[in-house]
N, C-alpha and C. Protein backbone atom coordinates (compact mmCIF):
# COMPACT_ATOMS: atom_id res chain seq x y z
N UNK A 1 0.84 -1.18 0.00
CA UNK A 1 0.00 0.00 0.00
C UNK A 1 0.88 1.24 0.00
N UNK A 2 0.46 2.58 -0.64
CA UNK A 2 1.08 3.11 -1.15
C UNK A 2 0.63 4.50 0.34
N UNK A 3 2.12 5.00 0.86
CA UNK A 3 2.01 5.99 2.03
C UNK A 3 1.46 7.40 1.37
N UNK A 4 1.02 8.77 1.77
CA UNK A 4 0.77 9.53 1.60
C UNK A 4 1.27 10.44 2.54
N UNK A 5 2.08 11.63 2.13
CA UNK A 5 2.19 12.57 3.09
C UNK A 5 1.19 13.95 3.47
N UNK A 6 1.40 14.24 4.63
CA UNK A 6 0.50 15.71 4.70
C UNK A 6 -0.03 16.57 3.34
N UNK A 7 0.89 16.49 2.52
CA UNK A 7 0.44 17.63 1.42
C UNK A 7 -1.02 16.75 0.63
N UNK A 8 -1.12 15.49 0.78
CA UNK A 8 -1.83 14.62 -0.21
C UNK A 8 -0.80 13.90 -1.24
N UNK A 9 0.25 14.12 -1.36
CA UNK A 9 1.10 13.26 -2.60
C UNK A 9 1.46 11.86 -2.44
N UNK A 10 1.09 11.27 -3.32
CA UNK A 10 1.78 9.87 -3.03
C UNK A 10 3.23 9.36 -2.98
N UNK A 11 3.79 8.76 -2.01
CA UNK A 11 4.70 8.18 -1.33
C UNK A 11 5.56 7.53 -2.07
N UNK A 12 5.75 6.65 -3.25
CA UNK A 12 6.48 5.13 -3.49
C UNK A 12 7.99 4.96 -3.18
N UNK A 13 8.49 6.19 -3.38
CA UNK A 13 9.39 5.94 -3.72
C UNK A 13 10.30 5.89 -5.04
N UNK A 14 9.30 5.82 -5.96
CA UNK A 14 9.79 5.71 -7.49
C UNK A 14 10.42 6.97 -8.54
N UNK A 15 9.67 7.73 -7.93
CA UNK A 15 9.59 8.83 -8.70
C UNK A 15 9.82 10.05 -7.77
N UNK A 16 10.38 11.47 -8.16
CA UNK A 16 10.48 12.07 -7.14
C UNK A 16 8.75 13.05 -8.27
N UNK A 17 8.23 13.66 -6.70
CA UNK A 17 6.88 14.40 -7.29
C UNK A 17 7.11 15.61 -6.58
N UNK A 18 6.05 16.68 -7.46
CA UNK A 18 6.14 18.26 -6.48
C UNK A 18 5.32 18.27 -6.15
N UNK A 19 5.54 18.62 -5.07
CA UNK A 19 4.14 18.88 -4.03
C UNK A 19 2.92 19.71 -4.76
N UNK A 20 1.98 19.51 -4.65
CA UNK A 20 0.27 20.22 -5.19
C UNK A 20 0.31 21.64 -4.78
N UNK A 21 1.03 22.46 -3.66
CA UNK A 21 1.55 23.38 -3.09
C UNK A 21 1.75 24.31 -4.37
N UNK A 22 3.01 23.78 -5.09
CA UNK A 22 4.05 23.95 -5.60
C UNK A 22 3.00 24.63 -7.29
N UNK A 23 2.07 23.95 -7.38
CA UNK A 23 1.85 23.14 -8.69
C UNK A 23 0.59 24.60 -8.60
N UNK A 24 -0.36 24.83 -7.67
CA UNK A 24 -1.46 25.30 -7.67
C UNK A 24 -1.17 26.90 -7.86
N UNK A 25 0.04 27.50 -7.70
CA UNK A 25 0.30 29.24 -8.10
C UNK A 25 0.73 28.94 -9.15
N UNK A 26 1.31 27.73 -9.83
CA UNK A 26 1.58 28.39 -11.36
C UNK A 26 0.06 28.28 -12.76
N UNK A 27 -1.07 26.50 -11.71
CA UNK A 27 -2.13 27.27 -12.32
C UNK A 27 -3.09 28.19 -12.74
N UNK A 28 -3.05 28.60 -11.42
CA UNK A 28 -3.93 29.98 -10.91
C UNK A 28 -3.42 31.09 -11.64
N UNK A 29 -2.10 31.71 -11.99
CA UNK A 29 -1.81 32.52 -12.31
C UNK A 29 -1.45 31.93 -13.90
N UNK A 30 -1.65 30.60 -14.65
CA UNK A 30 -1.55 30.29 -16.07
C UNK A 30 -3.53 30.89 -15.86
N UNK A 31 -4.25 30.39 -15.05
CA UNK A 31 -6.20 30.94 -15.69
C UNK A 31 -5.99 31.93 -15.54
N UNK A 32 -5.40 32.53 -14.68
CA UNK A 32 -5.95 34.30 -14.57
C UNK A 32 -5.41 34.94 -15.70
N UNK A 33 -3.58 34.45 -16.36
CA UNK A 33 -3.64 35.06 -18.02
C UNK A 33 -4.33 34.68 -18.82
N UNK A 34 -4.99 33.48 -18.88
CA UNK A 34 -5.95 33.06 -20.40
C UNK A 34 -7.56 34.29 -19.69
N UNK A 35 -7.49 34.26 -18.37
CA UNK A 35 -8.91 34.96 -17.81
C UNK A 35 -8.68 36.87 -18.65
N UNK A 36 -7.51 37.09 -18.46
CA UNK A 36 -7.15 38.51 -18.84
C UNK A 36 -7.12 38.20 -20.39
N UNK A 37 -6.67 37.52 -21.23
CA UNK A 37 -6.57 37.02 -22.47
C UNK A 37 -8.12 36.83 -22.67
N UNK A 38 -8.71 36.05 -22.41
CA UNK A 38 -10.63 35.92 -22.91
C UNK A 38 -11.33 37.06 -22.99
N UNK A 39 -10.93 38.61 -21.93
CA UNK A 39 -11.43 39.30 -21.41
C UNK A 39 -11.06 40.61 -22.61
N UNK A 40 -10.02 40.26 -23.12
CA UNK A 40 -9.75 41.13 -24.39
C UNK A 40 -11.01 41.82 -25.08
N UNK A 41 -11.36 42.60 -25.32
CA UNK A 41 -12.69 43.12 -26.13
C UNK A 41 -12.07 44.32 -26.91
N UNK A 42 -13.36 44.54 -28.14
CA UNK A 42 -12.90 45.68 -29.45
C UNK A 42 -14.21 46.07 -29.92
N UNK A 43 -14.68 47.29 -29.62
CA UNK A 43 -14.03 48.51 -28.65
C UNK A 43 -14.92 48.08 -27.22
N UNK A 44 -14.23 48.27 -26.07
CA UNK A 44 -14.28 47.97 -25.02
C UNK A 44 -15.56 48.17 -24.69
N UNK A 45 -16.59 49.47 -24.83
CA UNK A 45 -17.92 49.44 -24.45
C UNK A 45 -18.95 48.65 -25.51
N UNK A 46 -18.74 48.40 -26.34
CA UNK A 46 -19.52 47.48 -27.38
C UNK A 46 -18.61 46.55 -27.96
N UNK A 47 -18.41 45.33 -27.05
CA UNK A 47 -17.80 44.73 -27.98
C UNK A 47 -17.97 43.71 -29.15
N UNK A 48 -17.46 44.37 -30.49
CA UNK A 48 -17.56 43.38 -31.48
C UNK A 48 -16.91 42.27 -31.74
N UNK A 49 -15.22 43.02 -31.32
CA UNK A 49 -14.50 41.44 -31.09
C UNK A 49 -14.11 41.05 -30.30
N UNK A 50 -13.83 40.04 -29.70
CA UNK A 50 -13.54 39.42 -28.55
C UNK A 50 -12.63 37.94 -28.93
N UNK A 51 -12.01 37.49 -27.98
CA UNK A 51 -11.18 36.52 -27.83
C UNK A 51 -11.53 35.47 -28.05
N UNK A 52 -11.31 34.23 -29.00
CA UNK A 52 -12.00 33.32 -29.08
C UNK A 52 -11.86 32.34 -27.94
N UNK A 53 -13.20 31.90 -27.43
CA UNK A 53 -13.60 31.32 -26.32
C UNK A 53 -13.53 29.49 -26.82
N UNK A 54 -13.88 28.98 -25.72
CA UNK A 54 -13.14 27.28 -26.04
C UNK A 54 -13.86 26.66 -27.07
N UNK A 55 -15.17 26.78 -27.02
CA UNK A 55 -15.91 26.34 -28.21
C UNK A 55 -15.62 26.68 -29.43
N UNK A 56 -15.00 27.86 -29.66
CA UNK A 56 -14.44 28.94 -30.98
C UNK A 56 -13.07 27.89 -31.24
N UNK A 57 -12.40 28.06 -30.37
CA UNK A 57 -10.83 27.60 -30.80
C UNK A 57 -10.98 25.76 -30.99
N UNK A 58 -11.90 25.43 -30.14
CA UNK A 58 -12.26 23.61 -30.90
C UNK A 58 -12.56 23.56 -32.18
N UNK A 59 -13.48 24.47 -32.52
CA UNK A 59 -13.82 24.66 -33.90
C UNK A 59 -13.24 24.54 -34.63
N UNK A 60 -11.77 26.10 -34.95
CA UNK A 60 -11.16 26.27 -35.77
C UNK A 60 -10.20 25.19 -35.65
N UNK A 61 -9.46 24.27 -34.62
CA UNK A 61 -8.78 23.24 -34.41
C UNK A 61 -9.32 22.00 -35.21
N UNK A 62 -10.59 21.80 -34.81
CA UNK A 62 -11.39 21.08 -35.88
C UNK A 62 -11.45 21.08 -37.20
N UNK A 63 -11.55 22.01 -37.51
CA UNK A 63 -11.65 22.34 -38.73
C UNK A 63 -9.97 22.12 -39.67
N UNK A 64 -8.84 22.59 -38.70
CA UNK A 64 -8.07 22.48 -39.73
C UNK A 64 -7.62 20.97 -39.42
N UNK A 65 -7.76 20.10 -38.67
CA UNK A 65 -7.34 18.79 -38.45
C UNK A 65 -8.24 18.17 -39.76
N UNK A 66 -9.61 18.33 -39.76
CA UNK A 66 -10.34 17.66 -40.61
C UNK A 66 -9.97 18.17 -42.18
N UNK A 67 -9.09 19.82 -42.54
CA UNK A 67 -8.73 19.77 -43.82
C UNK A 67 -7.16 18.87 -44.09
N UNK A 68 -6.82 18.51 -42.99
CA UNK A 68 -5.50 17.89 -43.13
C UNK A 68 -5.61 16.19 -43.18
N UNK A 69 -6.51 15.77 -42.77
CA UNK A 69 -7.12 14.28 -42.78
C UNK A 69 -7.38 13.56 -43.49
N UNK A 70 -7.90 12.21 -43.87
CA UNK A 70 -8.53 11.54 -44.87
C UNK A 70 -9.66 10.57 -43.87
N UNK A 71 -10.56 10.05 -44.49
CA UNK A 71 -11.57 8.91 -43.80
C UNK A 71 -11.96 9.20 -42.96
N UNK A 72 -11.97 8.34 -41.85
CA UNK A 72 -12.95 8.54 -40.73
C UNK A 72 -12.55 9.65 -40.23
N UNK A 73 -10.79 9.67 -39.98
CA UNK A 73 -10.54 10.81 -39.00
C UNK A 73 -11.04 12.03 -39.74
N UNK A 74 -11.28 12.29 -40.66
CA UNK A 74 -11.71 13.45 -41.30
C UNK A 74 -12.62 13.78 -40.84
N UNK A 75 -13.76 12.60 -40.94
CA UNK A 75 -15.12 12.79 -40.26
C UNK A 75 -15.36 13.12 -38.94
N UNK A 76 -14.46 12.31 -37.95
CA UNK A 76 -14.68 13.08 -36.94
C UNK A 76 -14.10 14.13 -36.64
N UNK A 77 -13.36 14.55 -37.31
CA UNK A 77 -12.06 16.17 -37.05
C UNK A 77 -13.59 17.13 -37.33
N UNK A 78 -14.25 16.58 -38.38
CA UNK A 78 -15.31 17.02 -38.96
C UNK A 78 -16.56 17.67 -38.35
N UNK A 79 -16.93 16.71 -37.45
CA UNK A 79 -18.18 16.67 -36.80
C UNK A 79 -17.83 17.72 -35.43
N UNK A 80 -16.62 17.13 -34.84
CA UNK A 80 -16.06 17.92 -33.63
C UNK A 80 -16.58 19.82 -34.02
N UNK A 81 -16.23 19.94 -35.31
CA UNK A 81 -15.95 21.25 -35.68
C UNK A 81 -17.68 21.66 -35.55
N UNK A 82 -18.36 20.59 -36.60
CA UNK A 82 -19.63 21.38 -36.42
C UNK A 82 -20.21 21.53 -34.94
N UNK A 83 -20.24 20.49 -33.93
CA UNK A 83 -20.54 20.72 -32.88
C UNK A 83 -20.47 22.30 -31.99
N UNK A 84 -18.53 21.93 -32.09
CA UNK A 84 -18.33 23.22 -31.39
C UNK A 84 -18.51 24.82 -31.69
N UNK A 85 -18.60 24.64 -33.15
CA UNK A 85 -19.33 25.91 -33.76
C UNK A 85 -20.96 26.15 -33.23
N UNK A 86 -21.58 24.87 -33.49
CA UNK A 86 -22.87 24.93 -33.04
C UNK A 86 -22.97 25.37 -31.26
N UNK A 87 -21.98 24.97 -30.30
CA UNK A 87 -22.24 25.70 -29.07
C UNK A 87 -21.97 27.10 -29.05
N UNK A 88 -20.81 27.60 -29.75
CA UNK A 88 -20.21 28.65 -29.78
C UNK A 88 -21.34 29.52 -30.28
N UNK A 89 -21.83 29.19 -31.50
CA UNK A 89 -23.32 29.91 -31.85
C UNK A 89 -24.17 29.86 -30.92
N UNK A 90 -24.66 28.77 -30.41
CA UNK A 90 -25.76 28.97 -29.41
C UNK A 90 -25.51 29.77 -28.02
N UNK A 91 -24.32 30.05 -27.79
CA UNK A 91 -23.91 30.83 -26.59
C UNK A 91 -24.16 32.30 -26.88
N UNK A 92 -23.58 32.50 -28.28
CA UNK A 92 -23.42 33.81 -28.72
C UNK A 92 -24.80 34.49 -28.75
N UNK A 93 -25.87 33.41 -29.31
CA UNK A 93 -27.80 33.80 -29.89
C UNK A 93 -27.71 34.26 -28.51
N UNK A 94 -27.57 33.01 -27.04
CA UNK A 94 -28.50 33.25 -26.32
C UNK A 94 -27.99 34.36 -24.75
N UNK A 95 -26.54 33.87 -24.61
CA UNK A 95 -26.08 34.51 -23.85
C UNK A 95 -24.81 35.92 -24.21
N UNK A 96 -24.62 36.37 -25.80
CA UNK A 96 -24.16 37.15 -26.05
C UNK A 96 -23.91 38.45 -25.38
N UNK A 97 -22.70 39.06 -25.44
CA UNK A 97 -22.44 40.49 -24.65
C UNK A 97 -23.11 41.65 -25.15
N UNK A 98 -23.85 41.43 -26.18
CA UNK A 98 -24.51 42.78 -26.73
C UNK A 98 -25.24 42.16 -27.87
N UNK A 99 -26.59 43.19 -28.89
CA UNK A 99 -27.23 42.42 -29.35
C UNK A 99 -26.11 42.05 -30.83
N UNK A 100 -25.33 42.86 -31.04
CA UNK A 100 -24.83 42.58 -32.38
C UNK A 100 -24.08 40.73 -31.98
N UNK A 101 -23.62 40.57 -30.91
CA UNK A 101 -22.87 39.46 -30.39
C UNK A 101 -24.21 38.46 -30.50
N UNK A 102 -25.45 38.58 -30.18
CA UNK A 102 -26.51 38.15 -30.63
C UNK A 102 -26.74 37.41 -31.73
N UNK A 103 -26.87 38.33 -32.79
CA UNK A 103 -27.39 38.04 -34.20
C UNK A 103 -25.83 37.45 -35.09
N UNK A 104 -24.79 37.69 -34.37
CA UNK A 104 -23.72 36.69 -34.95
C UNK A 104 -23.87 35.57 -34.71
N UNK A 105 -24.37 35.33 -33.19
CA UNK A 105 -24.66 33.96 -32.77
C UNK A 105 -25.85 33.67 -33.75
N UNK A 106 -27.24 34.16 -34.09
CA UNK A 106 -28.27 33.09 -35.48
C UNK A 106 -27.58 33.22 -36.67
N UNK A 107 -26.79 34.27 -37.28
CA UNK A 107 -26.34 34.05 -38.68
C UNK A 107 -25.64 32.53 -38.41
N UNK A 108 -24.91 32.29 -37.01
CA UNK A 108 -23.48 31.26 -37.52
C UNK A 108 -24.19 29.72 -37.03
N UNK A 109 -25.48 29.93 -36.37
CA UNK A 109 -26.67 28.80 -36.12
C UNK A 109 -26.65 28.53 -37.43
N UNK A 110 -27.57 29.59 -38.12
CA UNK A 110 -28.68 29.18 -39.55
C UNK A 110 -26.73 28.57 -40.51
N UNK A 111 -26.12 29.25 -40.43
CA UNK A 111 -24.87 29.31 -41.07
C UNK A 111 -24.35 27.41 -41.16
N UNK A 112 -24.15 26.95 -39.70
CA UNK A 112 -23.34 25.80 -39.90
C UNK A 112 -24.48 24.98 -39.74
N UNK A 113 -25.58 25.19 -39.48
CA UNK A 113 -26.79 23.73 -39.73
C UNK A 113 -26.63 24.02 -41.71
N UNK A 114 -26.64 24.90 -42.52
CA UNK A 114 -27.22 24.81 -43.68
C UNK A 114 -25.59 24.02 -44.11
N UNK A 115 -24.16 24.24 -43.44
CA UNK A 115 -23.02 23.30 -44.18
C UNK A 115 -23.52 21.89 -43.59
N UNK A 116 -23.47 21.93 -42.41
CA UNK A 116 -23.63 20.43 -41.65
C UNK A 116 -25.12 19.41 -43.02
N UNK A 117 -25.85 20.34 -43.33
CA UNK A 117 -26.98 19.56 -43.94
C UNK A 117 -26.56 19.12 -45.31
N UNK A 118 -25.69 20.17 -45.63
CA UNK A 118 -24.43 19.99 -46.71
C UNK A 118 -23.50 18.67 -46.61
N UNK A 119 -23.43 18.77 -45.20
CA UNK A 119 -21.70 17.58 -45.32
C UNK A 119 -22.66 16.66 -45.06
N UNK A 120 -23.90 16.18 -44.62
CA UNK A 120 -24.79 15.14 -44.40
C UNK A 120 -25.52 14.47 -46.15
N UNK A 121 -25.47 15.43 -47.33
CA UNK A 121 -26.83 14.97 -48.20
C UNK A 121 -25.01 14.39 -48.70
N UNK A 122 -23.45 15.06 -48.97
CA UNK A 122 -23.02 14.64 -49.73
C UNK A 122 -22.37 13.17 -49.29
């Protein structure tokens, strides 16, 4: 059975580990730059552009894995993309920062159901 010290880390012997201590200020301060990074906006009281958020960057990740692919993996590089576009839209319709952030979110709804119905008939 494997010992545990005060911090919570496991014991063996095998490996040397850093304490969770150690580990938890360099995450906190890696979210709080992606938090200051997300928080980016253009122009600051209306914003039109903003930082692409996780559903945005799955997308475009998606998207270029599935132009670099063949077969299945294509398909699913594929599908990943429409998905996460489809949340990214539905966040934007329903919980958008302003109404223009709104109506980007139904253009890119009506937008990737009419490709998705596309990549489905071919």
């Amino acid at each position: 059975m494997e010992a545990s010290d005060p911090s919570g880390d496991v014991i063996d012997g095998s490996e040397p580990t850093v304490p969770r201590t150690a580990q938890r200020p360099a995450l906190q301060s890696l979210r709080s730059r992606y938090r200051w990074l997300t928080g980016l906006t253009w122009p600051r009281r209306y914003p039109l552009i903003q930082f692409p958020n996780e559903p945005l960057i799955l997308a475009f990740l998606g998207g270029q894995a599935a132009a670099r692919l063949h077969g299945l993996p294509h398909d699913d590089a594929l599908a990943v993309s429409y998905l996460a576009m489809t949340v990214w839209a539905y966040e934007e319709l329903f919980h958008g920062v302003n109404r223009f952030r709104n109506l980007l979110g139904l253009v890119y709804v009506f937008s990737t159901g009419i490709h998705l119905a596309s990549a489905i008939h071919h």
